[in-house]
C-alpha atoms as a PDB file:
ATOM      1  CA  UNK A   1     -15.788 -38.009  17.770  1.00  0.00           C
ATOM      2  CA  UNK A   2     -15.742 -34.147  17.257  1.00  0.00           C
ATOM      3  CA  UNK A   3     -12.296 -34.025  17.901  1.00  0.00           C
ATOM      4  CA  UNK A   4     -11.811 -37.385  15.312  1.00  0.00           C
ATOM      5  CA  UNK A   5     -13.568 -35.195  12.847  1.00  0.00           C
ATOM      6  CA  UNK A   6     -11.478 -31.763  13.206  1.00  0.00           C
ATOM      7  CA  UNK A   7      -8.205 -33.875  12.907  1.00  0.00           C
ATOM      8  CA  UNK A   8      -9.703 -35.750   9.318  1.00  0.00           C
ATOM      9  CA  UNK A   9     -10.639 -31.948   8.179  1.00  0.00           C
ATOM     10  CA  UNK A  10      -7.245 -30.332   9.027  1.00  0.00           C
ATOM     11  CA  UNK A  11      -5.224 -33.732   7.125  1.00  0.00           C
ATOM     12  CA  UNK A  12      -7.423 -33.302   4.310  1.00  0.00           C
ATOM     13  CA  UNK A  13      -6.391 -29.646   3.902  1.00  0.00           C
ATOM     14  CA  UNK A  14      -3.006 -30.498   4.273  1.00  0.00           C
ATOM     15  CA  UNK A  15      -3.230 -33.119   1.529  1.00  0.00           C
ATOM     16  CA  UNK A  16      -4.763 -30.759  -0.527  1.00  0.00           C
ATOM     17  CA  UNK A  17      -2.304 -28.632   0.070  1.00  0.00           C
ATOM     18  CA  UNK A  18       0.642 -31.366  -0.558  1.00  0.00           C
ATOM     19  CA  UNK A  19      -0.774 -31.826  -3.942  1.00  0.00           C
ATOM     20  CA  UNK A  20      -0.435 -27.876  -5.236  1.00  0.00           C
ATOM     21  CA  UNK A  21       1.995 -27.183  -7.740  1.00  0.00           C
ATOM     22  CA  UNK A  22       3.750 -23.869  -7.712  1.00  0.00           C
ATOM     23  CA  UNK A  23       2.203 -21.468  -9.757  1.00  0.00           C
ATOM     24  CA  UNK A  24       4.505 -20.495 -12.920  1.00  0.00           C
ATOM     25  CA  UNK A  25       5.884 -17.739 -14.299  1.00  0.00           C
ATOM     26  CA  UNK A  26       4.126 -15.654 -17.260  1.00  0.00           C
ATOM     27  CA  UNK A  27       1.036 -14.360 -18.711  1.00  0.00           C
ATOM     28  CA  UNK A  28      -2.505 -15.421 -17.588  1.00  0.00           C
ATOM     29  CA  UNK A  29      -5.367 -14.058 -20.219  1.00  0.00           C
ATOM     30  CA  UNK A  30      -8.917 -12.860 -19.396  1.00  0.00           C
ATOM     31  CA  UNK A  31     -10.094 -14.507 -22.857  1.00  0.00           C
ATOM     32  CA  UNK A  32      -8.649 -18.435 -21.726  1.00  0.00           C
ATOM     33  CA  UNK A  33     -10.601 -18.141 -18.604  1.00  0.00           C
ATOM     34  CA  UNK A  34     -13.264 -20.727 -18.695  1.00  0.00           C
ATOM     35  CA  UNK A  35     -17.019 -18.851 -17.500  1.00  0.00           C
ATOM     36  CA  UNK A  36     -18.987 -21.019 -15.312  1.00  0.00           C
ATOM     37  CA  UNK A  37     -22.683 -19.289 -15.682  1.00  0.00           C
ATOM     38  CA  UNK A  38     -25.463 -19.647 -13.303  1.00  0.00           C
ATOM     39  CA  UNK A  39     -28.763 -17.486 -12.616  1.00  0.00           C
ATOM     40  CA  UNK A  40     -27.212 -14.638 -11.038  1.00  0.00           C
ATOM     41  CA  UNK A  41     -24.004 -14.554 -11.260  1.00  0.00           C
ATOM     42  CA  UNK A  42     -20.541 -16.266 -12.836  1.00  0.00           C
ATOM     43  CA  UNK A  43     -16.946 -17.106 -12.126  1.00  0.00           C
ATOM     44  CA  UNK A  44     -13.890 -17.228 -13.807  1.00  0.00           C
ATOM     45  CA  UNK A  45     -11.245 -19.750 -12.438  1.00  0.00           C
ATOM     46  CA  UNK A  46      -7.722 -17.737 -13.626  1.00  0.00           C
ATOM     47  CA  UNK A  47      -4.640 -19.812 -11.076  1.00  0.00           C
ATOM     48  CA  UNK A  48      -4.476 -21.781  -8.278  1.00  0.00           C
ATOM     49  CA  UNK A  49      -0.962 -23.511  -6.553  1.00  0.00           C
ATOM     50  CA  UNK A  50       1.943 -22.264  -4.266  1.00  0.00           C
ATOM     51  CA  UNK A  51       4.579 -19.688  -4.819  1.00  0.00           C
ATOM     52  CA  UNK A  52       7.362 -18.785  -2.719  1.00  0.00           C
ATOM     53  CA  UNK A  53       5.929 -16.967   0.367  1.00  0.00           C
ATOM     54  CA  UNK A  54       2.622 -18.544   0.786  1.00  0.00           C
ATOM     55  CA  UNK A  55       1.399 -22.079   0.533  1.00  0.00           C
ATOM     56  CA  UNK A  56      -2.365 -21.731  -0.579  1.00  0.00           C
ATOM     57  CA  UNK A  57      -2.544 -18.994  -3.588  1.00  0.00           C
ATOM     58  CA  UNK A  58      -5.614 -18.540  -5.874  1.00  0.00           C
ATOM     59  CA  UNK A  59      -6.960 -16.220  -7.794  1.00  0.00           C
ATOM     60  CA  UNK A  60     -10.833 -16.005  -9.321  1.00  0.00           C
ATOM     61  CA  UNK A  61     -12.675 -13.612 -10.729  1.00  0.00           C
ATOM     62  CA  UNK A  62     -16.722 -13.494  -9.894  1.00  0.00           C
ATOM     63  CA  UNK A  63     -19.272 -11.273 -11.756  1.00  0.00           C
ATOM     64  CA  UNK A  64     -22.436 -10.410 -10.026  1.00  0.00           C
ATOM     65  CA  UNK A  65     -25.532  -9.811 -12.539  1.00  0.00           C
ATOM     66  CA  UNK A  66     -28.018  -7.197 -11.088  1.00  0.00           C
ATOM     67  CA  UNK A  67     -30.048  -8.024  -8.703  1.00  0.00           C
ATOM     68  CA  UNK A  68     -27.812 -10.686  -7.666  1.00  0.00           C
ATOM     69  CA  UNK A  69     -28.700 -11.945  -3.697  1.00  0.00           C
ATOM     70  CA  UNK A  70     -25.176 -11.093  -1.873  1.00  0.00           C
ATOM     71  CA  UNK A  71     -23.176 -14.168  -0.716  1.00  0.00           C
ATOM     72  CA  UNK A  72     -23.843 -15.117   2.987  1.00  0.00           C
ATOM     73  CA  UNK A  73     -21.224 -13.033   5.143  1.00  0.00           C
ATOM     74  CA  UNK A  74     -18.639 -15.619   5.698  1.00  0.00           C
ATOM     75  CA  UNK A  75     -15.281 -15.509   7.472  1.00  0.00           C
ATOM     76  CA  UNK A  76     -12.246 -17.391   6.391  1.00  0.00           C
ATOM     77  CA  UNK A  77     -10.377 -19.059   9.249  1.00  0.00           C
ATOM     78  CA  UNK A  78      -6.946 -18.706   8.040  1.00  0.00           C
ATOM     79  CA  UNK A  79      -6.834 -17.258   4.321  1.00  0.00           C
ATOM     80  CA  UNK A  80      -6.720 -13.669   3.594  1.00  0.00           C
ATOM     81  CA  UNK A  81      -8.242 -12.554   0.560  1.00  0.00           C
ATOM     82  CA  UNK A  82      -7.450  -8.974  -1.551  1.00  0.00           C
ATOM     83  CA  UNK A  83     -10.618  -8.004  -3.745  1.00  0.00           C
ATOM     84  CA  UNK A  84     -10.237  -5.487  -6.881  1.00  0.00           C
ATOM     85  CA  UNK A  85     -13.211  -4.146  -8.459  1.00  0.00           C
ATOM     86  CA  UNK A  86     -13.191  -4.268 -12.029  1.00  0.00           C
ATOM     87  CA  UNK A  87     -16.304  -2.868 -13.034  1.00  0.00           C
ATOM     88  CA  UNK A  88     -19.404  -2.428 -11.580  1.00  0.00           C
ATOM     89  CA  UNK A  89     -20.918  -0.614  -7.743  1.00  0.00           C
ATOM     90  CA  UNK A  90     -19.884  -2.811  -5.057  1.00  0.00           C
ATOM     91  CA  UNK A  91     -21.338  -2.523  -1.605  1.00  0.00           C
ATOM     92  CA  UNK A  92     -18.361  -4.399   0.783  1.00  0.00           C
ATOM     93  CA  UNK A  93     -19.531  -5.393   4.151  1.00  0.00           C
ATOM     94  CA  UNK A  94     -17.257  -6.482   7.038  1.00  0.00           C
ATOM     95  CA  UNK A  95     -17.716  -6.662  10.778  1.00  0.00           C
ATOM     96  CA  UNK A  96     -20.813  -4.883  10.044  1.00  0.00           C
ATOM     97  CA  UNK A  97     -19.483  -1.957   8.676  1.00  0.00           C
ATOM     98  CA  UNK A  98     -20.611  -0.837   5.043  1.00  0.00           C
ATOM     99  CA  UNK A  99     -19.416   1.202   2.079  1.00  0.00           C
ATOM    100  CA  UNK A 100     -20.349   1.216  -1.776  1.00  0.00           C
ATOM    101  CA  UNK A 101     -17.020   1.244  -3.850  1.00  0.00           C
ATOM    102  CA  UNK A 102     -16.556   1.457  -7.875  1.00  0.00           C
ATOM    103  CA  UNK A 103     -13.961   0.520 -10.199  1.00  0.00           C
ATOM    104  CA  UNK A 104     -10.422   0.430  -9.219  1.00  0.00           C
ATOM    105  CA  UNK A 105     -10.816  -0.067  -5.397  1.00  0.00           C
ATOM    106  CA  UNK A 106      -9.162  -2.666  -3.555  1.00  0.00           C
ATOM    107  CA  UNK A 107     -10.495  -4.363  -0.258  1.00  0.00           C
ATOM    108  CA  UNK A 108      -8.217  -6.457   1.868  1.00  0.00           C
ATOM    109  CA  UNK A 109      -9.769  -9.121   4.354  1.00  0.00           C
ATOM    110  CA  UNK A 110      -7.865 -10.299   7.334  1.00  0.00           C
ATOM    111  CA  UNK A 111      -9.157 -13.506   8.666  1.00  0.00           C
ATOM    112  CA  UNK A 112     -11.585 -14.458  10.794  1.00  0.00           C
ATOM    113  CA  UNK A 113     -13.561 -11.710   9.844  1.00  0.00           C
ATOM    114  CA  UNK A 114     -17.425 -12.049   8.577  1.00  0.00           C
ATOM    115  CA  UNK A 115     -17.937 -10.250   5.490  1.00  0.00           C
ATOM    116  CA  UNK A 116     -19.962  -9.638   2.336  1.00  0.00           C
ATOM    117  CA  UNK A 117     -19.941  -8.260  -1.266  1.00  0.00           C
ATOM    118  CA  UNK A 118     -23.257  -7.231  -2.712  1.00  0.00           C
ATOM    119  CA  UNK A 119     -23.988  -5.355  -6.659  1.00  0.00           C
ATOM    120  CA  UNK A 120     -25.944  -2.082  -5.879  1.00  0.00           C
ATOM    121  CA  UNK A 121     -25.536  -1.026  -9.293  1.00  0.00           C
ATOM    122  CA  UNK A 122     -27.874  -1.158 -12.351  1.00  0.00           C
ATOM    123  CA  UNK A 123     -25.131  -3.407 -14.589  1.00  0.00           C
ATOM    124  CA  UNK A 124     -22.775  -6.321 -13.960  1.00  0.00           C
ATOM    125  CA  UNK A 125     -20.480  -6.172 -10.883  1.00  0.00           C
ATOM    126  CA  UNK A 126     -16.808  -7.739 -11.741  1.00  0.00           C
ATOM    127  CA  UNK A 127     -14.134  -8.056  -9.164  1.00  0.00           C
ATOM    128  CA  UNK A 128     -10.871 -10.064  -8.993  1.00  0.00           C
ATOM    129  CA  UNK A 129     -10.296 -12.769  -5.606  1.00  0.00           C
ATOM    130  CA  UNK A 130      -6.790 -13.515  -4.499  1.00  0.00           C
ATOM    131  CA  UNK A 131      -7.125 -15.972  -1.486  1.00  0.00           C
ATOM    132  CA  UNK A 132      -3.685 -16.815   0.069  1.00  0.00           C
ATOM    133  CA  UNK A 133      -2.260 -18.391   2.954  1.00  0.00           C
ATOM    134  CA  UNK A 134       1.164 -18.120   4.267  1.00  0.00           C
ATOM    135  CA  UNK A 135       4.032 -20.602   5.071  1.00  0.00           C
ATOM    136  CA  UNK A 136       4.773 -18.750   8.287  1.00  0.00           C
ATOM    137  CA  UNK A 137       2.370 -18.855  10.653  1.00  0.00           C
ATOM    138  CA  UNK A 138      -0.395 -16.378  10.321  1.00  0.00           C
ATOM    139  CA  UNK A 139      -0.234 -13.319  12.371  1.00  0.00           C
ATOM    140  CA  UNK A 140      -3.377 -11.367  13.268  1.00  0.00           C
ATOM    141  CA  UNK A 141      -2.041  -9.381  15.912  1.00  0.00           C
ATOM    142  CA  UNK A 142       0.443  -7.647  13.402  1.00  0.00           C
ATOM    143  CA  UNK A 143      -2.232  -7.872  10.727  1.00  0.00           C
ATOM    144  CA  UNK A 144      -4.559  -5.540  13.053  1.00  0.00           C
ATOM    145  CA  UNK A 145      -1.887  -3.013  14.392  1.00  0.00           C
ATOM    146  CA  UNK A 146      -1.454  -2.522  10.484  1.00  0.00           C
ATOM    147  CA  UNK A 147      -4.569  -1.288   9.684  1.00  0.00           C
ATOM    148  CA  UNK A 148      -6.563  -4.758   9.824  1.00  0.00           C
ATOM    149  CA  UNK A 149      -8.870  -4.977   6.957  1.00  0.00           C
ATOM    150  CA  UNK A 150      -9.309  -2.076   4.641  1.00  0.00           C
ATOM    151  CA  UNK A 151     -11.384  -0.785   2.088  1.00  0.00           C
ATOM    152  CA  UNK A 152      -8.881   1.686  -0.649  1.00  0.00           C
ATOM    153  CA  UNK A 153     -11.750   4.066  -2.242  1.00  0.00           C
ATOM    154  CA  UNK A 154     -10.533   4.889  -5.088  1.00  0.00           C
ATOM    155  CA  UNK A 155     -12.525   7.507  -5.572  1.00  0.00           C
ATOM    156  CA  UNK A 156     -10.584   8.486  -2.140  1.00  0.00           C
ATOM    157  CA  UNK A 157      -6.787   8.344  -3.322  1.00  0.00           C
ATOM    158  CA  UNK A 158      -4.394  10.495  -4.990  1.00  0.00           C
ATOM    159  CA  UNK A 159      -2.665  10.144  -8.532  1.00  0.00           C
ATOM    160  CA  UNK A 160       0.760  11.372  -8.914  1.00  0.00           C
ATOM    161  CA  UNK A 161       2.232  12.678 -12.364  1.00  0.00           C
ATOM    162  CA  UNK A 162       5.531  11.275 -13.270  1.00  0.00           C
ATOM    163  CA  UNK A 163       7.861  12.109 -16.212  1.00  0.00           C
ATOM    164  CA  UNK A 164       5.986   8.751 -17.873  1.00  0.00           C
ATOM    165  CA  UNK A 165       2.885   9.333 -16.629  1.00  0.00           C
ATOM    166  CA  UNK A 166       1.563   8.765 -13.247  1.00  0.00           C
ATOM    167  CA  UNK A 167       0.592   6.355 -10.559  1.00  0.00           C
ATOM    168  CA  UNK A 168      -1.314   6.204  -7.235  1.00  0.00           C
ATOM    169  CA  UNK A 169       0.148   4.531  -3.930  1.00  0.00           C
ATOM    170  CA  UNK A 170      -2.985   2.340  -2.695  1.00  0.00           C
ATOM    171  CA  UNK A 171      -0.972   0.407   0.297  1.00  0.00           C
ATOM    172  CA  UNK A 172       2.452  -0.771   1.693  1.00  0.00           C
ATOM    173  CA  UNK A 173       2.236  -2.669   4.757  1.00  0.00           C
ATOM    174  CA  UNK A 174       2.481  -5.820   6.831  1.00  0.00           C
ATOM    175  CA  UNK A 175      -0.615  -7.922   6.640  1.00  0.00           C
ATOM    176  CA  UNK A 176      -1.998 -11.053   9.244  1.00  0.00           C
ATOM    177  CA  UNK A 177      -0.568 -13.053   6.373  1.00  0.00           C
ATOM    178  CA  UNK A 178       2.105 -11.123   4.730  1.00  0.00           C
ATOM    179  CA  UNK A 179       5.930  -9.498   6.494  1.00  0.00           C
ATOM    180  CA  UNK A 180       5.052  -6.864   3.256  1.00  0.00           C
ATOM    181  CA  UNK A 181       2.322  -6.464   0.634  1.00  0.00           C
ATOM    182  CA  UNK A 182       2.575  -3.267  -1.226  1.00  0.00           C
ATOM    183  CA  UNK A 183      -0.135  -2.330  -4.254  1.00  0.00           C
ATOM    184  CA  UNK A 184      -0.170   0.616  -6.310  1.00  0.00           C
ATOM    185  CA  UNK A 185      -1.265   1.577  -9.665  1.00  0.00           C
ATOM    186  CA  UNK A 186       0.817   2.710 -12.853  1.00  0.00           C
ATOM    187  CA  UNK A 187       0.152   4.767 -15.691  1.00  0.00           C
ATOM    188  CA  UNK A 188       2.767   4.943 -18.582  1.00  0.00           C
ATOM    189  CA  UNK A 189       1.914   7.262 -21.421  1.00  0.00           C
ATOM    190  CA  UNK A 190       3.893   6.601 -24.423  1.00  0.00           C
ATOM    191  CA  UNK A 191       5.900   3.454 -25.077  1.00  0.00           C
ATOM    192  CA  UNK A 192       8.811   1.963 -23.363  1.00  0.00           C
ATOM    193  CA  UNK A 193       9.554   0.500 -20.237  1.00  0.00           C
ATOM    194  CA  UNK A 194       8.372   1.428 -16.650  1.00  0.00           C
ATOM    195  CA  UNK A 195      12.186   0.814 -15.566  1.00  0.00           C
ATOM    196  CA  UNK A 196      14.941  -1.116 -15.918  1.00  0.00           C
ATOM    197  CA  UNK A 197      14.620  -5.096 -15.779  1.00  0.00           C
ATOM    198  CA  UNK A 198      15.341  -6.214 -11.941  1.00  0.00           C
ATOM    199  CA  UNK A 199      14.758  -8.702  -9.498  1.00  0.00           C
ATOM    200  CA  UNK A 200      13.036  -8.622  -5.529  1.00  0.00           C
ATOM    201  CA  UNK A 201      12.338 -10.862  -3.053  1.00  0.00           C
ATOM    202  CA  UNK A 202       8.497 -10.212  -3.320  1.00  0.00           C
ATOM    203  CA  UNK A 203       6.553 -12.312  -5.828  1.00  0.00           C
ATOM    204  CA  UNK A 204       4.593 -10.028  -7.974  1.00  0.00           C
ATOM    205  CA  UNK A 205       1.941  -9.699 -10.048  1.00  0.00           C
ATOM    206  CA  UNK A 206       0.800  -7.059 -12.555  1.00  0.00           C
ATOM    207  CA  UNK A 207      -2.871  -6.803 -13.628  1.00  0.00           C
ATOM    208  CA  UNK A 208      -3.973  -5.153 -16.577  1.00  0.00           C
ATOM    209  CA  UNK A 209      -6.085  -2.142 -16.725  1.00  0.00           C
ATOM    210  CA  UNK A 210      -6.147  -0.701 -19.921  1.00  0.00           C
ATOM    211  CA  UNK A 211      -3.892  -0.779 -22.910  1.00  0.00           C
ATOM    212  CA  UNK A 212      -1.213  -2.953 -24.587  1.00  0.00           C
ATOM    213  CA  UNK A 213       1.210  -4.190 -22.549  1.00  0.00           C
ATOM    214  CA  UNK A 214       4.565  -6.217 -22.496  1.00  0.00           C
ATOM    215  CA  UNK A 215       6.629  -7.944 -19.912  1.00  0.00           C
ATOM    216  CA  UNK A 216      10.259  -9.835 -20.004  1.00  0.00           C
ATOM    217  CA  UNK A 217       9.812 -12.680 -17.484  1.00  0.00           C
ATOM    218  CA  UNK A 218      13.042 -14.486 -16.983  1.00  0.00           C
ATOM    219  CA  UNK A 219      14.334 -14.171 -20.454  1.00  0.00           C
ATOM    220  CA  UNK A 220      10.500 -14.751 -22.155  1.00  0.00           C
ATOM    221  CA  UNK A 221       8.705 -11.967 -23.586  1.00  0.00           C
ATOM    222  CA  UNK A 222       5.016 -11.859 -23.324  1.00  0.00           C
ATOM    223  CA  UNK A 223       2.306  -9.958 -24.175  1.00  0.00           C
ATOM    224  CA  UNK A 224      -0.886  -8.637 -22.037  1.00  0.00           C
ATOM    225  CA  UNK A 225      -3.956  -5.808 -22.171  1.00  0.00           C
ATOM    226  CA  UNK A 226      -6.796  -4.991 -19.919  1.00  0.00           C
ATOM    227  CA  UNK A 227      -7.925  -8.030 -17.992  1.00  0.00           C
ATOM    228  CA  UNK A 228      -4.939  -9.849 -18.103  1.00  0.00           C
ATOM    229  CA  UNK A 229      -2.228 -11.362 -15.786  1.00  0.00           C
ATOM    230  CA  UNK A 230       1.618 -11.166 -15.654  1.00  0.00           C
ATOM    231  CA  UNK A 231       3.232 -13.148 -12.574  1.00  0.00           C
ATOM    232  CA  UNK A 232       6.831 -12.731 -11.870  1.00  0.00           C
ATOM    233  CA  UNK A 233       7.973 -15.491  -9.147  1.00  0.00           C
ATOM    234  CA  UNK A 234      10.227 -14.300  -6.244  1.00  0.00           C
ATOM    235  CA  UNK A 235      13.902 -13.201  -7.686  1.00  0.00           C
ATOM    236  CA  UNK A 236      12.866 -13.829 -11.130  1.00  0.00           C
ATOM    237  CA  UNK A 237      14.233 -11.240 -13.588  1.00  0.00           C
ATOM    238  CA  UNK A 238      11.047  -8.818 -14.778  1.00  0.00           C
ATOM    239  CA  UNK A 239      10.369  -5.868 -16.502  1.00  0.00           C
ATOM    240  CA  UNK A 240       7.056  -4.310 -18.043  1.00  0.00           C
ATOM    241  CA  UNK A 241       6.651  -1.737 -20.071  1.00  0.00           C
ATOM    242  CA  UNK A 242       3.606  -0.302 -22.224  1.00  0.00           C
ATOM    243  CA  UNK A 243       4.014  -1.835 -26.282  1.00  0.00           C
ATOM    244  CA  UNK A 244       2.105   0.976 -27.579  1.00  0.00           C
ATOM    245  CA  UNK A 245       2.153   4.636 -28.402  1.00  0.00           C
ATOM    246  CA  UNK A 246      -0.993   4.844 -26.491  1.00  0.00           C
ATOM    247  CA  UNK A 247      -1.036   5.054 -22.698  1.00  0.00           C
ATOM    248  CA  UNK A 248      -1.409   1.879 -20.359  1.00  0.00           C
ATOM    249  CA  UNK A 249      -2.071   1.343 -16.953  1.00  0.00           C
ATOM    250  CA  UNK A 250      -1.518  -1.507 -14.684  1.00  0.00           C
ATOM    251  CA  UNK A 251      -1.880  -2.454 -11.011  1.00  0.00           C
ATOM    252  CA  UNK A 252       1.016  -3.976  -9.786  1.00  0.00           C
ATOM    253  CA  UNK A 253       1.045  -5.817  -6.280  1.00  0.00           C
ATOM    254  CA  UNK A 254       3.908  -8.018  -4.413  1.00  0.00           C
ATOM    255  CA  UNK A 255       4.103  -9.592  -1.104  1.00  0.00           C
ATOM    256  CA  UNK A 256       6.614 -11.727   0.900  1.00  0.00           C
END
């Protein structure tokens, strides 16, 4: 019966799976996300469907009010999940191990490890969830000999000038899920592009920090600030640059 039961679970992922659409090209804004309230805390649904490199992709964004009871440590069997704070003191827990983190820091989970996230601050706690599975078989083994799951202080990492302003390199690595997932941070200080229009293997997604923002996405211009999504499918042409005479800054992230 057990074994009757796993089987039904594991088709009814897979059917759930079958039943994704790939997620498209363009601009996702903070303001069009729907807010589902409840006592202590609510949740922004922003995408959900496939993309090139990973069958299961979704991203959420959760705010914690203060005071909020931390979820239950959970562990997800075979998703990894990247968290970004976006404002907010967040205390991260996994495998035990604990650390309080503000905006700007990044935490990636590998699976199959039990963690938390609690708000130890006096005001709301935001922070963006991108769950993901790959269509190659998940790889822990690689995932761990890469530095496993990480918490990026960014209170802890270093921002470079450039001739258009500056950046700071949070991660480039293999993952349990990912051959490469690379994540850093760009600043751009007067308008114009960040570089040329080009294309990658890596799907890619910029997220808004501050600032006005535009973005050529396979021949459509669009138009993003702080909070906001651009997603650039794998080998799609792409360029972003900051509209305004007033700086921007972005995180940018990609994976294959």
């Amino acid at each position: 019966m057990k074994n009757l039961i796993i089987s039904f679970v594991c088709l009814s992922t897979v059917a759930v799976f079958a039943q994704l659409k790939p997620v498209q090209d363009g601009v996702y804004k903070w303001g069009n996300f729907v807010v589902n309230k409840g006592e202590e805390r609510e949740s922004r649904a922003i995408l959900e469907g496939t993309s090139p490199h990973f069958e299961y992709l979704e991203i959420h964004a959760t705010t914690q009010y203060p005071g909020a009871k931390p979820n239950e440590p959970n562990a997800n069997d075979d998703i990894e999940e990247l968290i970004i704070v976006k404002e907010g003191l967040m205390k991260v827990t996994n495998e035990g191990k604990s650390e309080i983190i503000g905006p700007g820091s990044v935490v990636l989970f590998m699976p199959k490890q039990v963690h938390s996230i609690e708000n130890v601050g006096d005001n709301n706690l935001t922070y963006y969830i991108m769950s993901y599975k790959s269509r190659k078989p998940m790889n822990i083994e690689r995932g761990e000999k890469n530095g496993g799951s990480t918490v990026y202080n960014a209170n802890n990492l270093e921002y470079k000038p450039s001739e258009k302003g500056g950046g700071i390199a949070y991660f480039d690595r293999p993952t349990a899920m990912c051959d490469r997932f690379e994540m850093h941070i760009t600043e751009l200080n007067r308008k114009g592009l960040s570089h040329k229009p080009h294309t990658h293997i890596e799907t890619e997604i910029i997220l808004i920090i501050s600032g006005d923002t535009e973005m050529m996405i396979d021949g459509e211009t669009y138009k993003a600030s702080a909070g906001d999504f651009y997603f650039a499918n794998s080998q799609t042409l792409h360029g972003v640059g900051n509209a305004s005479d007033e700086s921007c800054k972005y995180f940018a992230f990609k994976w294959n």
